[in-house]
Structure formats: structure tokens, C-alpha cells
Protein backbone atom coordinates (compact mmCIF):
# COMPACT_ATOMS: atom_id res chain seq x y z
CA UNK A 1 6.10 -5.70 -4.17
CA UNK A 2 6.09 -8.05 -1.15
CA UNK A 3 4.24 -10.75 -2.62
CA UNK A 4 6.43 -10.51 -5.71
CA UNK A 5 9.92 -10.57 -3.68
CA UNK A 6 8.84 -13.89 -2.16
CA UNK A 7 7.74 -15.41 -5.11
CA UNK A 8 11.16 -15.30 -6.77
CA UNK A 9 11.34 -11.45 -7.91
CA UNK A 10 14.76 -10.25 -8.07
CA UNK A 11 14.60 -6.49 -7.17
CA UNK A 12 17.99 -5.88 -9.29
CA UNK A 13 16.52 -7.06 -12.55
CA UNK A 14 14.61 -4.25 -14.70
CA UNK A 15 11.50 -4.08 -16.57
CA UNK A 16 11.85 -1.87 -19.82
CA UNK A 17 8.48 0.32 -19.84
CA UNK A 18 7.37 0.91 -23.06
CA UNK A 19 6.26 4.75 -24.47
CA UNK A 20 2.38 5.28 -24.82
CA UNK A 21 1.86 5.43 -28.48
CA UNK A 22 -0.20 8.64 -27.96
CA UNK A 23 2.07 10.22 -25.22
CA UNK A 24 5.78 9.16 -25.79
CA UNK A 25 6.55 10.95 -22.85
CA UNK A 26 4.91 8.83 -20.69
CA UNK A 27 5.15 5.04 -20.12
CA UNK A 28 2.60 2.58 -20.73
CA UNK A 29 1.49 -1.44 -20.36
CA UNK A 30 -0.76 -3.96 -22.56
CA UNK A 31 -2.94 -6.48 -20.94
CA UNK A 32 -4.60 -8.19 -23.73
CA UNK A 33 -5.59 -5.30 -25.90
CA UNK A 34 -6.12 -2.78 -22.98
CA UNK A 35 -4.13 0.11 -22.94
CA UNK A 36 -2.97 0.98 -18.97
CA UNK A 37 -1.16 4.21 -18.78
CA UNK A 38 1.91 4.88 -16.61
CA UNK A 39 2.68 8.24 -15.49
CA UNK A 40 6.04 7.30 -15.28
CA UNK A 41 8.73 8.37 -18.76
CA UNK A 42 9.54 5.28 -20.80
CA UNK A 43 12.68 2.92 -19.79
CA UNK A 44 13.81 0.35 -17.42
CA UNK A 45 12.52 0.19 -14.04
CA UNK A 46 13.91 -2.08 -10.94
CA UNK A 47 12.13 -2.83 -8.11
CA UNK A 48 13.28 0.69 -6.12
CA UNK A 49 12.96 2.75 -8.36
CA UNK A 50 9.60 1.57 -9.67
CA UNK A 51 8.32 2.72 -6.20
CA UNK A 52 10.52 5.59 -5.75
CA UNK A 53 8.59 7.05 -9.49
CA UNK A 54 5.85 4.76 -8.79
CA UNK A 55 5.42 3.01 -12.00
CA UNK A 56 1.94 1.09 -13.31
CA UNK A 57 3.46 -0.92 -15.33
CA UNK A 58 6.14 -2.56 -14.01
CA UNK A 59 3.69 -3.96 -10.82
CA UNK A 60 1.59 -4.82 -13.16
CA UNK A 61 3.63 -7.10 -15.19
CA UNK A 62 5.35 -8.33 -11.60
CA UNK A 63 2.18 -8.59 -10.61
CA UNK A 64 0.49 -10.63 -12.84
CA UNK A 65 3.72 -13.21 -13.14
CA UNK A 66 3.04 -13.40 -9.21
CA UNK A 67 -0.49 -14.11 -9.36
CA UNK A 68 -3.38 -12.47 -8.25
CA UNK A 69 -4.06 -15.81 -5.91
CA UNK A 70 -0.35 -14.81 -4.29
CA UNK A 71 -1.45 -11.18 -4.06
CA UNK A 72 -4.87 -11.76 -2.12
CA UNK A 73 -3.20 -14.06 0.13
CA UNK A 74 -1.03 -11.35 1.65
CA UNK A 75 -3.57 -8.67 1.53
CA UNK A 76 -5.85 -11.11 3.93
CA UNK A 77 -2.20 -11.63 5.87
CA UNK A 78 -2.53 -7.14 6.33
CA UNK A 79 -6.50 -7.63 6.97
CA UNK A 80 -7.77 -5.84 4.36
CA UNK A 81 -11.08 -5.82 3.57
CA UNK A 82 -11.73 -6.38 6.99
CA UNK A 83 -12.87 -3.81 10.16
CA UNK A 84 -10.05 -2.61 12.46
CA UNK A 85 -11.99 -3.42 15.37
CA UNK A 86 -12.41 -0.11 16.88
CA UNK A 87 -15.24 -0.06 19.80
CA UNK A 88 -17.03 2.41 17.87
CA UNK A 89 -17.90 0.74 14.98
CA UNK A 90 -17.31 3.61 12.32
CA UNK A 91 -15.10 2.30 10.08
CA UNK A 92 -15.27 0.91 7.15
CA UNK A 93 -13.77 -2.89 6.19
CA UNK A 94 -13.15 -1.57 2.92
CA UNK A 95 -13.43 -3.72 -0.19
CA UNK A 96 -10.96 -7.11 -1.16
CA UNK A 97 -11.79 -9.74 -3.85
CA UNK A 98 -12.20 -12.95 -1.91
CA UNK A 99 -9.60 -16.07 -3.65
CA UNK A 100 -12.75 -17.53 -4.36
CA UNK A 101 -13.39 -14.61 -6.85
CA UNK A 102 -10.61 -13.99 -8.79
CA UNK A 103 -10.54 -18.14 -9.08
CA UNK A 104 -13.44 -17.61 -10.88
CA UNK A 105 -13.95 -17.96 -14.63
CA UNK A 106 -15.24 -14.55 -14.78
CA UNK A 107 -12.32 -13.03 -13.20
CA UNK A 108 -9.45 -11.56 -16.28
CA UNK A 109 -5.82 -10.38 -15.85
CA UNK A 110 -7.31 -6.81 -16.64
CA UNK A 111 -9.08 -6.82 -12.88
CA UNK A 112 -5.65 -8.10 -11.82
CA UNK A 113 -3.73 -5.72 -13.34
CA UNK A 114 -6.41 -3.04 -12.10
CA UNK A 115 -5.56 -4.81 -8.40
CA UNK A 116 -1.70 -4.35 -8.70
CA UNK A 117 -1.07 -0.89 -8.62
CA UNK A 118 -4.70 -0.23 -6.24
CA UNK A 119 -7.33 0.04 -8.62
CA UNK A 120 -10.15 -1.99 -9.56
CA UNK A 121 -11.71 -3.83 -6.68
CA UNK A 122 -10.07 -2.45 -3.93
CA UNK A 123 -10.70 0.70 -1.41
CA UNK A 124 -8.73 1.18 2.00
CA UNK A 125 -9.19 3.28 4.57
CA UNK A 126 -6.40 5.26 6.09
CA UNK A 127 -6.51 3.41 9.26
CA UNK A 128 -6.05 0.51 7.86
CA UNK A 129 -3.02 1.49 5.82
CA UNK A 130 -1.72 2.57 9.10
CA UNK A 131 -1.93 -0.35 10.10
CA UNK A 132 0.06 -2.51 7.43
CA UNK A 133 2.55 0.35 7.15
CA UNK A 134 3.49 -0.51 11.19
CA UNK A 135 3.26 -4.36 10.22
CA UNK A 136 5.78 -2.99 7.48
CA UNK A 137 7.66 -0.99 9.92
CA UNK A 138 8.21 -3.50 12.79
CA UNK A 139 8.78 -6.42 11.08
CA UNK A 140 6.17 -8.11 10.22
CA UNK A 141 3.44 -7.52 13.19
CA UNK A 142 -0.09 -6.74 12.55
CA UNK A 143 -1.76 -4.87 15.51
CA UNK A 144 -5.12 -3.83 16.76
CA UNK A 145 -5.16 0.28 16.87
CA UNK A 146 -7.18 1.82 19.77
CA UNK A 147 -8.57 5.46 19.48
CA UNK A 148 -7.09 6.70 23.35
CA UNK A 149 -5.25 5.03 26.03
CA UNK A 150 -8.20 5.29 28.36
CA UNK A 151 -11.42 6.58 29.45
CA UNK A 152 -12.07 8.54 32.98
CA UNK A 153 -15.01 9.37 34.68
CA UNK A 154 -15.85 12.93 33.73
CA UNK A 155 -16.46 13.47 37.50
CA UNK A 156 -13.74 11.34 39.44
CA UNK A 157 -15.50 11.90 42.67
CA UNK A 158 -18.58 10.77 41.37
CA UNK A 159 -17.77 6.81 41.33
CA UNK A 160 -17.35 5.42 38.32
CA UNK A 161 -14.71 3.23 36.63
CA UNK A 162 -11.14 3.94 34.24
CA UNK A 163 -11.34 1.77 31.14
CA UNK A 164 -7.90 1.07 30.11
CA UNK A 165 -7.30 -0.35 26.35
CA UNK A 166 -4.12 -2.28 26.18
CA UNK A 167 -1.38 -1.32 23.60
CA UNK A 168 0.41 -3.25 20.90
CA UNK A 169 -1.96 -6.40 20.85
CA UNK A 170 -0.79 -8.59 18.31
CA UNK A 171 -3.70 -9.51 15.29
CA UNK A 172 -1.52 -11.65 13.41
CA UNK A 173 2.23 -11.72 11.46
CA UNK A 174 2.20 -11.28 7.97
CA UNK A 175 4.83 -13.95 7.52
CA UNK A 176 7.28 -12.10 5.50
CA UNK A 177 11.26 -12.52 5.31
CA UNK A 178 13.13 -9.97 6.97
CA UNK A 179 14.93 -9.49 3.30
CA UNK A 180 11.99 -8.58 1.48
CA UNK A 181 11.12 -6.27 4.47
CA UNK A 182 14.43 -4.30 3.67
CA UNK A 183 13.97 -4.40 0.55
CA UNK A 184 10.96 -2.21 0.68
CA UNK A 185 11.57 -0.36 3.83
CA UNK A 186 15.18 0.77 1.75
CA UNK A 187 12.39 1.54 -1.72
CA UNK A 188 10.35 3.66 0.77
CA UNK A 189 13.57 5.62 2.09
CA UNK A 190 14.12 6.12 -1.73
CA UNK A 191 10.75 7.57 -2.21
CA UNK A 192 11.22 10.79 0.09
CA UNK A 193 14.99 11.04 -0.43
CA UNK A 194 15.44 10.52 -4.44
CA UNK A 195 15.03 14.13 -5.83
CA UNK A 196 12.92 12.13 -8.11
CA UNK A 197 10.84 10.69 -5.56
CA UNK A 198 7.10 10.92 -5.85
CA UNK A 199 7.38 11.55 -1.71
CA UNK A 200 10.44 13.73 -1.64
CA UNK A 201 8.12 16.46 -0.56
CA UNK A 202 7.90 14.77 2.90
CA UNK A 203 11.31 15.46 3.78
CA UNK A 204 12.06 17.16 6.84
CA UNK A 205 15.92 16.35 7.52
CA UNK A 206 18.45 14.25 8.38
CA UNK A 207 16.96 13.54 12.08
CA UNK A 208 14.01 12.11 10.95
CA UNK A 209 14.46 10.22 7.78
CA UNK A 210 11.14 8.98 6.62
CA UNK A 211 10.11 6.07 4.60
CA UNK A 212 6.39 6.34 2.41
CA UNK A 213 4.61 5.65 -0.66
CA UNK A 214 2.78 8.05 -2.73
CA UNK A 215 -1.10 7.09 -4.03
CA UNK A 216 -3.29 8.65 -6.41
CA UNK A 217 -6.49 7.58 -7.32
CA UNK A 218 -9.26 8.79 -10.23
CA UNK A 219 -12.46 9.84 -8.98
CA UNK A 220 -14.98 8.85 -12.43
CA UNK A 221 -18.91 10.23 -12.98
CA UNK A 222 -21.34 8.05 -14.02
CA UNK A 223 -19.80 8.68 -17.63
CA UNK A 224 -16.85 7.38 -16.88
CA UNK A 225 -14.80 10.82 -17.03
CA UNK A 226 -12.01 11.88 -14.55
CA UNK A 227 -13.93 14.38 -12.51
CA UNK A 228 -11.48 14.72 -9.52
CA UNK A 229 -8.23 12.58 -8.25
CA UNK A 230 -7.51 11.56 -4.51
CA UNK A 231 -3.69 12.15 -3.55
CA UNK A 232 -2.47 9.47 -0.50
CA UNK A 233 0.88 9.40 1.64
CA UNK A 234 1.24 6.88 3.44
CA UNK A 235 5.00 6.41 5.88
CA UNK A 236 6.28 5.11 8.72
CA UNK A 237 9.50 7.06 10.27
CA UNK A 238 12.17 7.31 11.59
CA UNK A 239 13.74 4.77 8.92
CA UNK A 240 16.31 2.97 11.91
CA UNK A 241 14.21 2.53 14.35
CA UNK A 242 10.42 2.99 13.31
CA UNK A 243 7.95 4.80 16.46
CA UNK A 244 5.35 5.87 13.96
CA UNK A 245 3.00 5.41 10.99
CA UNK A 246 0.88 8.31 9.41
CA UNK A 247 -1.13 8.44 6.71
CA UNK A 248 -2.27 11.74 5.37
């Protein structure tokens, strides 16, 4: 959605999703002759509420009008693929396609489209969607997390030193307009606060109005059949004036 709002998407303008031939109570999207479902009822889809019912199809034909080029760019901006940079070492950098590889002739619009709604090559951690939902959150800001605010000697009168690990260093700025920011941030609100809402069953009341996006992934045998899904929420609250990010 961000990289698509500052390449020229207008968030007002709707995509008509088209019925699955085979379920025409769902939605679905050709790329090439590839059938992608959307779990999403046919119709037309703007930018919010696309997130708010969280829609395949319409990022995927946003996305691939953006470019997959555009798209990598911003997920390197967020640090994805790469380590956190916690002291201990534990987690994982997850997995990004380089520019390099979807430049390649080998790379098709169907691992792009897989890309734009967080399939295909691409696994996160929850730490580091933390992380980009607090760049999200504060305007733009990518930080380092730390694990505690400092470590004591078990035994103070034994000697020993306090290590103290600074908060709020800065890793870099993701280089977004405050507009498209909104934009989102507003989609997000819609998400828990739509009765439709994918994340409306976050909501906890008026005093803490929460902004998040739903994710669910397939989990596939060796076969290739659905043997499990994995259910995401990631948010940031409260909505005015953001103090913290959790991912469940």
C-alpha cells in the first residue's frame, strides 16, 4: 500500500474484483493464466477498504502496476530480510528477494503477485513487524529494539557492572510522505473499527482506539495440500498518539 501511494495510487479510485468462477461468492485475480483466490466477496475495492476486508486481489493488481523493483525498495527501507540486531543472536533475518532477483529473467509477475499480499518469497518474524509497524506509527522512524532496559549484577555487593541499552536509536527513515502515512494509519483504524473489519475483534473501546492488519498464511505438505494456516495481528495503538506496537 505504501509503495503504491507514492507511486501515483489514488486511494479513492476502486478496483472491481471479479467472482471466482468456481466460488462466486468469493473474489478472485488472473495473472497470466493463474488463478489467485481472494477471500474477499466480488466488487469494487478502494484502497481502505481493501485493507479493512483485506483483499488479494486488489494489491495484487496495485501491486504489480507499482512494480516489484518499487516494492523491494521499501521493504529494504523497513529492513526486512535482515537481523534486528538483538545481542543474543536468536532471531531470524527472515527471507526478501534481493532487486537483483526479481531483475532477473527468471523472475514472473506470478512471484510478484505471490510478494504483494505476503506470499511467495517472503517470511517475517514478529519482531520485525514490530518494528515497521512503530516506523508506521511514528512517522517514518525505523529503530533498533532491545530485549530489557538493563542488566544488574545478580549480587550488587559483589562488584560487578550495570549494562544499560539505550532506547529509541534510530536505524534508518523509511522516507515516506506524511500523506501516505495517514492514509494507512486511517485504513488500519478501519480495520478494528469497520464491523466488517478483518481486526474488529481487537477492539477494546473508545480509550484506546487501535490501528492493525490482519495476516493469514497456508501452511502446505510436501504435496502441496493446505495442512494448517497461521493467523497474524499485527497494530500499533493508541491511533492519536501511538506508545505501542504488538504483534500477536
Amino acid at each position: 500500500a505504501l509503495a503504491a501511494l507514492e507511486n501515483g495510487l489514488n486511494p479513492n479510485a476502486t478496483y472491481e474484483v471479479e467472482p471466482d468462477p468456481q466460488q462466486s461468492w468469493h473474489g478472485c485475480i488472473y495473472v497470466g493464466r493463474r488463478k489467485i483466490e481472494d477471500t474477499v466477496s466480488p466488487g469494487p475495492y478502494n484502497l481502505k477498504l481493501a485493507i479493512e476486508r483485506s483483499s488479494n486481489a486488489y494489491f495484487i493488481y496495485h501491486g504489480l502496476r507499482t512494480g516489484i523493483a518499487k516494492i523491494i525498495q521499501l521493504a529494504e527501507k523497513f529492513h526486512l530480510g535482515e537481523r534486528t540486531g538483538l545481542p543474543t543472536r536468536q532471531d531470524s533475518g527472515g527471507d526478501l528477494p534481493t532487486l537483483a532477483e526479481v531483475e532477473r529473467s527468471s523472475w514472473h509477475d506470478g512471484d510478484s503477485a505471490n510478494i504483494c499480499f505476503g506470499q511467495g518469497q517472503v517470511a517475517v518474524t514478529p519482531l520485525q513487524m514490530a518494528v515497521a509497524y512503530a516506523a508506521i506509527a511514528n512517522g517514518g522512524t525505523v529503530l533498533w529494539p532491545r530485549l530489557v532496559e538493563r542488566l544488574e549484577p545478580q549480587d550488587p555487593e559483589a562488584g560487578g557492572t550495570v549494562t544499560t541499552f539505550a532506547s529509541g536509536v534510530v536505524r534508518d527513515k523509511i522516507g515516506i510522505s506524511p500523506r501516505s502515512l495517514n492514509i494507512v494509519r486511517n485504513a488500519m483504524l478501519g480495520e478494528t473499527e469497520d464491523p466488517m473489519g478483518t481486526g474488529r475483534a481487537a477492539v477494546v473501546g473508545p480509550e484506546l482506539r487501535i490501528c492493525g492488519k490482519t495476516g493469514t498464511a497456508q501452511v502446505q505438505d510436501e504435496h502441496g495440500r493446505i495442512t494448517d494456516w497461521n493467523y497474524w495481528f499485527a497494530s500499533f495503538a493508541p491511533y492519536s498518539n501511538p506508545r505501542y506496537a504488538v504483534v500477536v
